[in-house]
Protein backbone atom coordinates (compact mmCIF):
# COMPACT_ATOMS: atom_id res chain seq x y z
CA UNK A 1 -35.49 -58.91 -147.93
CA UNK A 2 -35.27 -62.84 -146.68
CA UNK A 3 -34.45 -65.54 -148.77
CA UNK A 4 -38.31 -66.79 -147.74
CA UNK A 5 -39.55 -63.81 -148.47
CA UNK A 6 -38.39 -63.84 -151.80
CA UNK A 7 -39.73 -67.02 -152.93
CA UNK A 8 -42.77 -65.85 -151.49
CA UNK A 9 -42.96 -62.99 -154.03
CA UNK A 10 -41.94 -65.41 -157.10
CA UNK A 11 -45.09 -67.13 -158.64
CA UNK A 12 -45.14 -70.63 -158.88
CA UNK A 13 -46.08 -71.09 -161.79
CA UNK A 14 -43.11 -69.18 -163.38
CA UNK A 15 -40.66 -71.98 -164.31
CA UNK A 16 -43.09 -74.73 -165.51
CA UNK A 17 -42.50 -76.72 -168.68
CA UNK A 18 -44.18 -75.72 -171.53
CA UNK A 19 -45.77 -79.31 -171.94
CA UNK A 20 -46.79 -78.99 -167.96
CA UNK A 21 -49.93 -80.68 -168.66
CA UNK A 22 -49.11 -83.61 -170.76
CA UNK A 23 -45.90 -83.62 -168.61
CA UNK A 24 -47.68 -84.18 -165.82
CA UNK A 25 -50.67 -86.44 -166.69
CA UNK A 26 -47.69 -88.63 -167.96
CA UNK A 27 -44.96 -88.37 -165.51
CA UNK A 28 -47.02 -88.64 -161.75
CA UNK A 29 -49.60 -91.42 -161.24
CA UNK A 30 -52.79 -90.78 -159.74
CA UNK A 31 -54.29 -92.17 -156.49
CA UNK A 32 -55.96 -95.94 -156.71
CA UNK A 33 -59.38 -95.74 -157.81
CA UNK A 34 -62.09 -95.70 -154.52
CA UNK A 35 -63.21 -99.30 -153.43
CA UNK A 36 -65.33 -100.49 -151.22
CA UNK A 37 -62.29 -102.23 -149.69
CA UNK A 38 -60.53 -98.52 -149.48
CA UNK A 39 -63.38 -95.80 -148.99
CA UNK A 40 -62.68 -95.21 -145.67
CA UNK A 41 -58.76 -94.39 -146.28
CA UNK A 42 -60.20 -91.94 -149.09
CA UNK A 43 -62.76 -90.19 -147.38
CA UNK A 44 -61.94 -85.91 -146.73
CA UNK A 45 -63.73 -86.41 -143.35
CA UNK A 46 -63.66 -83.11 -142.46
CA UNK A 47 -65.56 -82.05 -145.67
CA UNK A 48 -67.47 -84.87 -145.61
CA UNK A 49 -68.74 -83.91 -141.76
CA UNK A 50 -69.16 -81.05 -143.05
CA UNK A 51 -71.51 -81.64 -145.78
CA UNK A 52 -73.48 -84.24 -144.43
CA UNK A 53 -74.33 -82.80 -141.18
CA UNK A 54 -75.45 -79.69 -141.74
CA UNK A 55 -78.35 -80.72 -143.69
CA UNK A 56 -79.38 -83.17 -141.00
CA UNK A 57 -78.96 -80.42 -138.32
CA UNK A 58 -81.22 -78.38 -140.46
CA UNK A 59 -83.83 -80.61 -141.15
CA UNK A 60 -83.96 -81.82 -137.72
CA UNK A 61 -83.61 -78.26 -136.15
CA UNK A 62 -86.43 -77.10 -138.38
CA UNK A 63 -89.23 -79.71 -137.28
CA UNK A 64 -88.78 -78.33 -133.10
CA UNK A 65 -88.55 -74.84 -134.18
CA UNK A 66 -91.19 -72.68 -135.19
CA UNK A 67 -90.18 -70.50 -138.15
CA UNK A 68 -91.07 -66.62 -138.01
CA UNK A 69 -91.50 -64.55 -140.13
CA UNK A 70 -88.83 -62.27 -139.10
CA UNK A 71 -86.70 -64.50 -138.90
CA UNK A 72 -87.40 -65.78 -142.68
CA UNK A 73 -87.13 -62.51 -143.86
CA UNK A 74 -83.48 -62.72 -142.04
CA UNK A 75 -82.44 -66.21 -143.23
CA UNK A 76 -82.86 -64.74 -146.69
CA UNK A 77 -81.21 -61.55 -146.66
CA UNK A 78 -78.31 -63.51 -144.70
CA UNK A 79 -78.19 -66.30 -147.86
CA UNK A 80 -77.57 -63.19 -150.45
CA UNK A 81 -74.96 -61.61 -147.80
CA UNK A 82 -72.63 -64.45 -147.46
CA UNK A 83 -73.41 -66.19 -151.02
CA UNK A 84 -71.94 -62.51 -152.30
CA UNK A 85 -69.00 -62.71 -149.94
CA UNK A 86 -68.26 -66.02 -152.36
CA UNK A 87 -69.48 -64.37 -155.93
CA UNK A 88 -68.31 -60.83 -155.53
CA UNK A 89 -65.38 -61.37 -153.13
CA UNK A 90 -63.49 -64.96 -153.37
CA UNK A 91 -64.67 -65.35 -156.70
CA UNK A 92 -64.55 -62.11 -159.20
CA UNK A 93 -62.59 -60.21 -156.61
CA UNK A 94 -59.65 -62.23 -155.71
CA UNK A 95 -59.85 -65.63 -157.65
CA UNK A 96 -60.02 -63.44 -160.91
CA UNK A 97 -59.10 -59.45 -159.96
CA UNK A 98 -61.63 -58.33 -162.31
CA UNK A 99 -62.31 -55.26 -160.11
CA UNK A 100 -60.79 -53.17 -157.31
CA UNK A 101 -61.73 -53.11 -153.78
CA UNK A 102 -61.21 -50.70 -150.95
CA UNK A 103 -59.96 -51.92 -147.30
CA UNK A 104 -63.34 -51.96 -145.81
CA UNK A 105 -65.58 -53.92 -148.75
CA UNK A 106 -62.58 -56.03 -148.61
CA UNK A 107 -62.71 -57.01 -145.25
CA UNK A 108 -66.60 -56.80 -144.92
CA UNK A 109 -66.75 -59.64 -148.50
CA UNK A 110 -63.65 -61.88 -145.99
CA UNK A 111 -66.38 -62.12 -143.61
CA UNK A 112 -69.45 -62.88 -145.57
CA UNK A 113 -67.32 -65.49 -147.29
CA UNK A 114 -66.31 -67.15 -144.35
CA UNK A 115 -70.01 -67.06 -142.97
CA UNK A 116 -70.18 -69.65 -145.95
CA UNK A 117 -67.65 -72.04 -144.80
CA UNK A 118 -66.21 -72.95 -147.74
CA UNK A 119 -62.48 -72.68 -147.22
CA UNK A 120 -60.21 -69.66 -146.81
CA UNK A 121 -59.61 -66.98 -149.76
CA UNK A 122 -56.33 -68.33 -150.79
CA UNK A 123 -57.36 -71.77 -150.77
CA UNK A 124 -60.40 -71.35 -152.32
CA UNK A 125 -59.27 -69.42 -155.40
CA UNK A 126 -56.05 -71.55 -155.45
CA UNK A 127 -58.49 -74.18 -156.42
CA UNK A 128 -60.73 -72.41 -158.92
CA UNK A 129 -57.65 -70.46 -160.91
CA UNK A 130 -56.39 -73.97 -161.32
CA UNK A 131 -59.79 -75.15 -162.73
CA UNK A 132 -60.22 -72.19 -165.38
CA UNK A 133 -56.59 -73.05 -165.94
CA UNK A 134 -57.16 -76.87 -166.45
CA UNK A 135 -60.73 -76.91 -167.19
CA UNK A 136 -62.52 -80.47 -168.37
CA UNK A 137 -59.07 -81.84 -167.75
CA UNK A 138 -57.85 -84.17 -164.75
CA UNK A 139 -56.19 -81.19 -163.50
CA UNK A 140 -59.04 -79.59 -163.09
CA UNK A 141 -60.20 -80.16 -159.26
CA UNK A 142 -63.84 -80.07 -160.38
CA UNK A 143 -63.52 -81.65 -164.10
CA UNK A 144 -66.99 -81.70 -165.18
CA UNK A 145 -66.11 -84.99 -167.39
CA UNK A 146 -66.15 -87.01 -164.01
CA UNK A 147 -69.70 -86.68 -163.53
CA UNK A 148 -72.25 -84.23 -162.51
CA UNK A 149 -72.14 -85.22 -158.30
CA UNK A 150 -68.15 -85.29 -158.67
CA UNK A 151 -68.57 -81.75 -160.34
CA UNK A 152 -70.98 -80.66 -157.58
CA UNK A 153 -70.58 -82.35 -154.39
CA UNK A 154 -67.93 -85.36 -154.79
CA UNK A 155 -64.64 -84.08 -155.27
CA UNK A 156 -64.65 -82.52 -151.71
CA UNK A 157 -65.84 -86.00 -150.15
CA UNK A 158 -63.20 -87.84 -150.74
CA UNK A 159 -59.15 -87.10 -151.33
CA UNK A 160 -58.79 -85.59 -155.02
CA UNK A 161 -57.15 -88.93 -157.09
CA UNK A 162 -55.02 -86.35 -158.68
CA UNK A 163 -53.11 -83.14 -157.46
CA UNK A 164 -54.85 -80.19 -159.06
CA UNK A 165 -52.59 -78.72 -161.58
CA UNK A 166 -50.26 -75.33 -160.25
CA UNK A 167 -51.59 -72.33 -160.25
CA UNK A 168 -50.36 -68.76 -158.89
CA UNK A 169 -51.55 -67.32 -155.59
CA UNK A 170 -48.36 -65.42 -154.83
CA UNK A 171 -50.57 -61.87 -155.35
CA UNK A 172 -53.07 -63.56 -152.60
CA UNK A 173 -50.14 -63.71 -150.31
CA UNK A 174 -49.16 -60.41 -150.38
CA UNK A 175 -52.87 -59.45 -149.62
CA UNK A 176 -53.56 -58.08 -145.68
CA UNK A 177 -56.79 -59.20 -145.82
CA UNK A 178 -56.57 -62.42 -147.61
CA UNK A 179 -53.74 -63.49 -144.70
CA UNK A 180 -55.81 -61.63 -141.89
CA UNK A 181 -58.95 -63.84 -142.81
CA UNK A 182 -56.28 -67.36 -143.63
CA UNK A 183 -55.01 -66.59 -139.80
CA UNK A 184 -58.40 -66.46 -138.24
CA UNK A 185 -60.24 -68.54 -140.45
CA UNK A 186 -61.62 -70.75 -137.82
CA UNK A 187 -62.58 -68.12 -135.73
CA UNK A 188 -64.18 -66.41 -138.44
CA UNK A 189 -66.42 -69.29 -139.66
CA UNK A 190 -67.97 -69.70 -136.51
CA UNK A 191 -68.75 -66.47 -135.68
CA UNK A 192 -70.22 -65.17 -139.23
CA UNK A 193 -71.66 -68.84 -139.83
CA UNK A 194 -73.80 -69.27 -136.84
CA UNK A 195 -72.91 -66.99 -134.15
CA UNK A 196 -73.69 -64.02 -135.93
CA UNK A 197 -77.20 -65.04 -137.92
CA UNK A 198 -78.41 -66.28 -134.14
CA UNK A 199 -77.34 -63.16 -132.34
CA UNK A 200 -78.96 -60.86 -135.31
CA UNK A 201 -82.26 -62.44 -134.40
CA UNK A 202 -82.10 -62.54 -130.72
CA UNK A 203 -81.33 -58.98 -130.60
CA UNK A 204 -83.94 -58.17 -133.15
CA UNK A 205 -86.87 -60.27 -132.08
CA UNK A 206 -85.56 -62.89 -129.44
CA UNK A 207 -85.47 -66.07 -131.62
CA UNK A 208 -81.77 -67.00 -130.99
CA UNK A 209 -82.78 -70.58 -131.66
CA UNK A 210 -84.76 -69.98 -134.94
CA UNK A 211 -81.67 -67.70 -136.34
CA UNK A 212 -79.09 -70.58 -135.63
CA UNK A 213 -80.97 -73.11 -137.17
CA UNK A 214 -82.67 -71.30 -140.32
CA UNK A 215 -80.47 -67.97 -140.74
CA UNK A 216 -77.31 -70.37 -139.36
CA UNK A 217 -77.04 -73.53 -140.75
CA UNK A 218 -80.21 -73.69 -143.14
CA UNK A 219 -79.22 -70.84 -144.65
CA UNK A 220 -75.65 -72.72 -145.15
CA UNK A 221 -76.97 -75.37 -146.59
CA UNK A 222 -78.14 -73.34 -149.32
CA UNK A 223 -75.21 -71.44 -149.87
CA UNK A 224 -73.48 -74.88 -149.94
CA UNK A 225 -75.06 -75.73 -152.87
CA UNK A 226 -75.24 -72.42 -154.32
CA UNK A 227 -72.36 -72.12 -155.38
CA UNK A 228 -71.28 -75.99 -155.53
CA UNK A 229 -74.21 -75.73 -158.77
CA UNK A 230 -71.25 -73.18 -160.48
CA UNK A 231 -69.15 -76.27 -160.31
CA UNK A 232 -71.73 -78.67 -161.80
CA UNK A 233 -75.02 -77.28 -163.22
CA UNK A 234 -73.17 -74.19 -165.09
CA UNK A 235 -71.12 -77.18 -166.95
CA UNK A 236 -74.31 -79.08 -168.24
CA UNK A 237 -77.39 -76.84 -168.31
CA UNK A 238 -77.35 -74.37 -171.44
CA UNK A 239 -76.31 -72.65 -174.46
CA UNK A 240 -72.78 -72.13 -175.93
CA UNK A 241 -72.62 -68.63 -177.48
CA UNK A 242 -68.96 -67.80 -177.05
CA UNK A 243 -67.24 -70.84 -177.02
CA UNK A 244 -67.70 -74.79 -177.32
CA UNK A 245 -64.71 -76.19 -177.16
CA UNK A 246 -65.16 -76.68 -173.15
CA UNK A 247 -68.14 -77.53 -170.87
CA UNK A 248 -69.21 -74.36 -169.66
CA UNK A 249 -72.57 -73.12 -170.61
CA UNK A 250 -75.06 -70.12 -170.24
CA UNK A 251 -78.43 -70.77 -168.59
CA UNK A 252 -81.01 -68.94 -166.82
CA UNK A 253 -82.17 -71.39 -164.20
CA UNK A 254 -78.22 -71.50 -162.73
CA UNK A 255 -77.73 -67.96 -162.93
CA UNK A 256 -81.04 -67.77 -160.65
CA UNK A 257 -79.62 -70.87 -158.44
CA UNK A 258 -76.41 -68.66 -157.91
CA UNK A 259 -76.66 -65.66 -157.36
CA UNK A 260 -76.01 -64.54 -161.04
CA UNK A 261 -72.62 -66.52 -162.00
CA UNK A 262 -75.18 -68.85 -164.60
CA UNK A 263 -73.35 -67.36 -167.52
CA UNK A 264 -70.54 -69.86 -167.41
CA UNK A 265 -69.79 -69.76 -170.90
CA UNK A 266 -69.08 -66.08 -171.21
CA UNK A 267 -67.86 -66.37 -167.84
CA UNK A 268 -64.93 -68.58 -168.77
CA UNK A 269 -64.35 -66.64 -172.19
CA UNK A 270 -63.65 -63.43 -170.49
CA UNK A 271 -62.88 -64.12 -166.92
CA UNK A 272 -61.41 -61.19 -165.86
CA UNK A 273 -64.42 -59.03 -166.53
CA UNK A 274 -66.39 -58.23 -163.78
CA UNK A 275 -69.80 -59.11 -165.24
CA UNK A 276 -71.05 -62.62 -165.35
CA UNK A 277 -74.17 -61.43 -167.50
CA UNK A 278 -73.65 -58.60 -170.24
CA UNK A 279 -77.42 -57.95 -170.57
CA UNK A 280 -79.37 -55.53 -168.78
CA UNK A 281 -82.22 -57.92 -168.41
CA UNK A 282 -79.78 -61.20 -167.30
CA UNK A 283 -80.20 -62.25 -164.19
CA UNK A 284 -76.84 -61.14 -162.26
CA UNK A 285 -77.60 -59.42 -159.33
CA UNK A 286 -73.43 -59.63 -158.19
CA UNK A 287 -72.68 -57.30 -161.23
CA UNK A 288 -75.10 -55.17 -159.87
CA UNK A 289 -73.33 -55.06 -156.30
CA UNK A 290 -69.93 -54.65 -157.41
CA UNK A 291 -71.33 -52.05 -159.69
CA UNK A 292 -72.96 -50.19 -156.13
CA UNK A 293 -70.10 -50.77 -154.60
CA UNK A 294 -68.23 -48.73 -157.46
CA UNK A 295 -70.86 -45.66 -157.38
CA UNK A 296 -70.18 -45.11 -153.41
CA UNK A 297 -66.38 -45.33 -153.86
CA UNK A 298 -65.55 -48.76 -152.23
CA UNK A 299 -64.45 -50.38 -155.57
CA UNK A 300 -62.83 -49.29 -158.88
CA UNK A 301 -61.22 -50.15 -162.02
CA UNK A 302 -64.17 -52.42 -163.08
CA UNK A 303 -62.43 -54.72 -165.81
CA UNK A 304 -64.79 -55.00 -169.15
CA UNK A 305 -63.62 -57.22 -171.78
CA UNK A 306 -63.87 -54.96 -175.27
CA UNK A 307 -67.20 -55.24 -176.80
CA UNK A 308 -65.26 -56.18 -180.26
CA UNK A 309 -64.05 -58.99 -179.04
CA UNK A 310 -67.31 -60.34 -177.21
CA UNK A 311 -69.21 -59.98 -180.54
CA UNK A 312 -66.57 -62.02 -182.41
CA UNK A 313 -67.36 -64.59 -180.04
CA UNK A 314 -70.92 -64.68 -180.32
CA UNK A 315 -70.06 -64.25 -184.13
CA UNK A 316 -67.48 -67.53 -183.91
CA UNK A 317 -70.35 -69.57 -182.68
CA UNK A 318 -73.45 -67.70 -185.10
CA UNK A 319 -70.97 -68.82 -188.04
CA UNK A 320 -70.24 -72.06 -186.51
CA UNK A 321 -74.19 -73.17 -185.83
CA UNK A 322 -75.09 -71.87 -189.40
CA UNK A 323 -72.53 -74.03 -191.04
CA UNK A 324 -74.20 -76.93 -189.28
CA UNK A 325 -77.63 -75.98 -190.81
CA UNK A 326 -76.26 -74.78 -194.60
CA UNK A 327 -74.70 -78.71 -194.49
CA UNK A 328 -77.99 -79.98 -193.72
CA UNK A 329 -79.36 -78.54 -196.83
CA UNK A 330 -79.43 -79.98 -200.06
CA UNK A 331 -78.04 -77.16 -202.62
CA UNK A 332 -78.84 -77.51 -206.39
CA UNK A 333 -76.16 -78.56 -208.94
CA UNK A 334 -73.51 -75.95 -210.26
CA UNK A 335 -72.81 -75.91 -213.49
CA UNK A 336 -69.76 -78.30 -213.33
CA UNK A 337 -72.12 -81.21 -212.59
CA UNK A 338 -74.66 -80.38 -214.74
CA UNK A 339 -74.37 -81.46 -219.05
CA UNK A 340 -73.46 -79.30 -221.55
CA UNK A 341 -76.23 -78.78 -224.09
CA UNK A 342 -76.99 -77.17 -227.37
CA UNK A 343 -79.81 -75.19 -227.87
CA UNK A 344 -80.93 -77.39 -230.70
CA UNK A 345 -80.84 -80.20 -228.12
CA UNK A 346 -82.44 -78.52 -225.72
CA UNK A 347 -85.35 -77.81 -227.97
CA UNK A 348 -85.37 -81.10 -229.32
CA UNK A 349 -85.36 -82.55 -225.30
CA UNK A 350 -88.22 -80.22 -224.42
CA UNK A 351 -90.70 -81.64 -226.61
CA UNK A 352 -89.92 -84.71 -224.32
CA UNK A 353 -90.23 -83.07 -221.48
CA UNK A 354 -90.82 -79.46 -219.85
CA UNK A 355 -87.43 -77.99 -220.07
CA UNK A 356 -86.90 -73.75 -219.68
CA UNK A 357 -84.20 -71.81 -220.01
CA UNK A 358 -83.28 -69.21 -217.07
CA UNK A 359 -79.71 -67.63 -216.60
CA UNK A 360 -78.05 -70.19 -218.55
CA UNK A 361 -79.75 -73.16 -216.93
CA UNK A 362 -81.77 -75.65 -218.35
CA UNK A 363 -84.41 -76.34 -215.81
CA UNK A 364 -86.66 -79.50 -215.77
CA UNK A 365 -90.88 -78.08 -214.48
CA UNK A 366 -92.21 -81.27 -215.10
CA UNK A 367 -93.12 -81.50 -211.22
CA UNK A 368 -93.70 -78.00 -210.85
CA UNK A 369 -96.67 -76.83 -213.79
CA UNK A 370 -99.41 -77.44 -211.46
CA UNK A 371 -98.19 -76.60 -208.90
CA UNK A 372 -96.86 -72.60 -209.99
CA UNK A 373 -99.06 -69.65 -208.41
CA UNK A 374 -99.56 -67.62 -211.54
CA UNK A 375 -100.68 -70.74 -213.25
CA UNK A 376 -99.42 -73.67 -215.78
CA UNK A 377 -99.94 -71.67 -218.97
CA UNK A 378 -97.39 -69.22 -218.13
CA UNK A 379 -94.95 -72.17 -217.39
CA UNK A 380 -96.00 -74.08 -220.39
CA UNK A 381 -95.62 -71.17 -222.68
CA UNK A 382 -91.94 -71.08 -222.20
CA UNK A 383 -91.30 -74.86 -222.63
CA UNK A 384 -87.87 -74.78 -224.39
CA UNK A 385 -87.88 -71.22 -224.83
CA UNK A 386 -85.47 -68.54 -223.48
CA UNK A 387 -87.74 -67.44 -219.62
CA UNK A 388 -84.89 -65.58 -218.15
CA UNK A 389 -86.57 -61.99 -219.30
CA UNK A 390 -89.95 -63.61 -217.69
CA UNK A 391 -88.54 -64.43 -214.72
CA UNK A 392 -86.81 -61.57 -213.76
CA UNK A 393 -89.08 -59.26 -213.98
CA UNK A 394 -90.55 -59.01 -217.08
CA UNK A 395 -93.68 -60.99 -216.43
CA UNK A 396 -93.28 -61.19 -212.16
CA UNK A 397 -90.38 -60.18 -209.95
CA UNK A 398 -90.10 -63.58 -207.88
CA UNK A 399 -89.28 -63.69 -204.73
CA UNK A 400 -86.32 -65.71 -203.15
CA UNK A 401 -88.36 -68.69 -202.61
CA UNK A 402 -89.46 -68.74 -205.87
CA UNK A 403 -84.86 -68.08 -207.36
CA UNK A 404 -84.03 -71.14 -204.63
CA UNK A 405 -86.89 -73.20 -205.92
CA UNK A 406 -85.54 -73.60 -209.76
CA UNK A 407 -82.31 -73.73 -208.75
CA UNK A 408 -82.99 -77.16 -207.91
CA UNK A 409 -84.54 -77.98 -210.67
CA UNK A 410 -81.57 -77.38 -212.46
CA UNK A 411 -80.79 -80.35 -215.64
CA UNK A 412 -78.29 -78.76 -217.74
CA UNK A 413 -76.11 -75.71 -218.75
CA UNK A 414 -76.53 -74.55 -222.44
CA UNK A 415 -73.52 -74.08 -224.34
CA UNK A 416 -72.38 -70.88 -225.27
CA UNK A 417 -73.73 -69.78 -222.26
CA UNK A 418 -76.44 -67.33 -222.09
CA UNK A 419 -77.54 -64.71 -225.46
CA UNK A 420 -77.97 -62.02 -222.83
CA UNK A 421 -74.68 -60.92 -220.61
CA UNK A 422 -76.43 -60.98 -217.05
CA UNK A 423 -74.82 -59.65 -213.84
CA UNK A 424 -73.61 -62.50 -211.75
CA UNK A 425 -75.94 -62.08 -209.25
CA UNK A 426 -78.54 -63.62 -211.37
CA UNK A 427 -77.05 -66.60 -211.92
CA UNK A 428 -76.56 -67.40 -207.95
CA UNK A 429 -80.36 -68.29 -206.45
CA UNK A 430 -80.65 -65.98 -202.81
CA UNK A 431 -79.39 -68.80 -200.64
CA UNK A 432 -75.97 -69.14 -202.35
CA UNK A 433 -75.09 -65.45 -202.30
CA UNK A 434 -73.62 -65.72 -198.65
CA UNK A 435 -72.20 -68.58 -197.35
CA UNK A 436 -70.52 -70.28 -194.70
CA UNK A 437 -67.33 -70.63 -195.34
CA UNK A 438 -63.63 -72.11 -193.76
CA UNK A 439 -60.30 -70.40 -194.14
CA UNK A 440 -59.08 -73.99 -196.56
CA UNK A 441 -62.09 -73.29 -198.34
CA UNK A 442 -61.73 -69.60 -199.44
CA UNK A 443 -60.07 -70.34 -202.36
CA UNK A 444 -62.05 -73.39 -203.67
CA UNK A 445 -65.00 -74.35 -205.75
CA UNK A 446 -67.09 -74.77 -202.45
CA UNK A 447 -66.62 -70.69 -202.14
CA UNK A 448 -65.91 -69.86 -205.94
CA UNK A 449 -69.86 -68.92 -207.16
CA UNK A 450 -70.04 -66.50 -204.22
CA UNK A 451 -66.94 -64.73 -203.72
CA UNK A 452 -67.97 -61.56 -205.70
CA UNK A 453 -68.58 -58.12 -204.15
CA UNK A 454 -70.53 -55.71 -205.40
CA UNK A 455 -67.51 -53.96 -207.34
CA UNK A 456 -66.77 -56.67 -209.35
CA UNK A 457 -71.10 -57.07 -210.29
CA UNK A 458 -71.09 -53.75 -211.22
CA UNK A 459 -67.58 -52.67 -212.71
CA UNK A 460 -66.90 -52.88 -216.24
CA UNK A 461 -64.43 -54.73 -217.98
CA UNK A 462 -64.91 -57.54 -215.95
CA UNK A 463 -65.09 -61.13 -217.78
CA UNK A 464 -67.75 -63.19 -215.95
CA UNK A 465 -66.86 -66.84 -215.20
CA UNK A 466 -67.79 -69.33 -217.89
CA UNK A 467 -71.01 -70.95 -216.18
């Protein structure tokens, strides 16, 4: 084996610093910011010929050529072929190896992704393992923090101001097809992105012209932006449910716009499995292929993240969004904020005032007698009297609205407790019997009142906590 060979073989990422990021945002400067005195230095012409003329040969080739229906229907089916040659093959197949391909769907996914003219394999996944490496940072070749058109379109008009961080391709480069399709890339691109979709429809129905310019470069333009909405929409448009702590979100309308790679957020939790969308019902029609593709024997070992840890992080984020609403509530006073009172004192108070005794609280109805379902006599006959019997039970079995709703009236804790020993269930209203809590707060007062289990509720022996 050759020295060259060797290195080859080694990945490039193996002897990095540990720091390599902050290292390197430090250490290496970035290019000048684009002026209008500079722009034309900066400019990626070739991408930027790229992108800008297509569209303009489209729209200009579509107004002298008649568009039939064949060749609609072709335009179409073409769009899905070469947009899966990007999902299926440079993207889930060899950017993240989340499935297995045979020699044939391998070569047959080179060529549909070339038809989309949007770099070679190696190139292309060079540039996307470095953005789920780097992602939202200025490593990132796409950082979604630089705008949405940078995100989409704009990092591929002009020169990147920053090399995108390293990342590994050295299993790329040992790949037959990968170099096969890097050798004759150019070759490729012209024959699966125009030559081909023109010489379908000749054959088929003699419109070589409409199949250039609708199922050729139409049909690119699409594709184009397709996938460039991965880059850009998937990092705006949606829902968390996995993870927050990046831009990546889940939404419908992108999943539709791409060809099922929407679900960015679980997507960049768990991007070696080969689903975008876990859902039978979510739009991810690339799943669906590679899953095909498996049935008839051209692909195996399917990667699928374990279901355990997929639901712990929908879980992680359920926990996380509930927090947010239980610290928008107000929660009623425990009982060390509340007075200590007598019972002579809270008999004396009540002829003040409508004051009744529940579970060891002291409870102030004043706003509530007219307003109680069962009526004010049954409220006023307990005015600085001993309800708790009432309440639970005795008189009505309330519901949770009704335990959460004199919690907050909550004045006072009488002394001594309560005459009756009552599970400690009864003393926490429904809405304080689970709660949110962090790992620092386990152990405190904010978690104190409803860290019992069942066991310790029903066991005897037991002292219960001094209210």
């Amino acid at each position: 084996m050759t020295d060259s060979a060797t290195k080859k073989d080694v990945p490039i990422d193996l002897n990095i610093p540990d720091n390599y990021v902050q290292h390197t945002l430090t250490t290496t400067k970035p290019l000048p910011p684009i002026t209008l005195s500079n722009i034309l230095n900066e400019i990626n012409w070739l991408s930027f010929i790229i992108l800008t003329s297509t569209p303009i040969m489209g729209v200009i080739g579509a107004c002298y050529t008649k568009l039939r229906w064949e060749t609609a229907v072709w335009a179409i089916a073409y769009y899905f072929i070469t947009a899966l040659g990007i999902t299926a093959g440079y993207h889930r197949l060899w950017s993240h190896r989340s499935y297995n391909a045979s020699a044939p769907l391998q070569y047959m996914l080179a060529m549909a992704g070339a038809g989309s003219l949007q770099g070679s394999i190696k190139w292309w996944s060079r540039g996307h393992r470095a953005h789920h490496r780097y992602t939202d940072t200025d490593l990132d070749p796409y950082n979604a923090h630089r705008g949405l058109f940078y995100s989409h379109i704009g990092w591929m008009l002009v020169k990147p101001r920053r090399k995108p961080g390293v990342a590994d391709v050295s299993d790329l480069s040992k790949n037959n097809v990968v170099n096969w399709q890097h050798r004759h890339y150019l070759t490729l691109i012209l024959a699966m992105g125009f030559l081909f979709p023109s010489l379908v429809a000749w054959l088929g129905w003699g419109d070589a012209k409409g199949g250039f310019v609708y199922a050729g470069v139409l049909r690119l333009v699409f594709v184009h932006h397709s996938t460039f909405c991965v880059n850009s929409l998937a990092h705006y448009l949606g829902e968390t449910p996995f993870d927050d702590k990046h831009t990546p979100k889940d939404h419908i309308i992108t999943a539709f716009v791409t060809v099922g790679e929407g679900y960015h957020n679980f997507h960049h939790q768990f991007p070696m499995d080969y689903r975008n969308a876990i859902k039978w019902y979510q739009y991810d029609p690339t799943k669906w292929f590679i899953w095909s593709m498996q049935k008839i024997g051209l692909a195996s070992h399917l990667k699928v993240f374990p279901e355990n840890e997929v639901r712990k992080g929908q879980l992680t984020m359920q926990l996380k969004r509930l927090r947010e609403t239980q610290e928008s509530l107000t929660w009623p006073s425990n009982s060390d904020d509340l007075p200590v009172v007598s019972f002579d004192s809270f008999q004396t108070q009540s002829q003040k005032r409508p004051l009744i005794l529940i579970s060891g609280f002291i409870h102030d109805v004043s706003t509530f007698i007219d307003e109680h379902p069962g009526g004010a006599h049954l409220l006023v006959k307990f005015v600085g009297k001993d309800a708790t019997t009432a309440f639970f039970g005795g008189v009505y079995d309330h519901s949770n609205a009704a335990h959460n709703s004199l919690a907050m009236k909550r004045v006072g804790v009488l002394h001594g407790g309560h005459p009756h020993i009552l599970d400690i269930a009864r003393r926490i209203p429904p809405s304080q019997q689970l709660k949110i809590a962090r790992y620092n707060e386990l152990s405190s007062n904010y978690s104190s009142s409803t860290a019992w289990s069942e066991e310790e509720e029903l066991g005897e022996g037991i002292p219960v906590n001094k209210l």
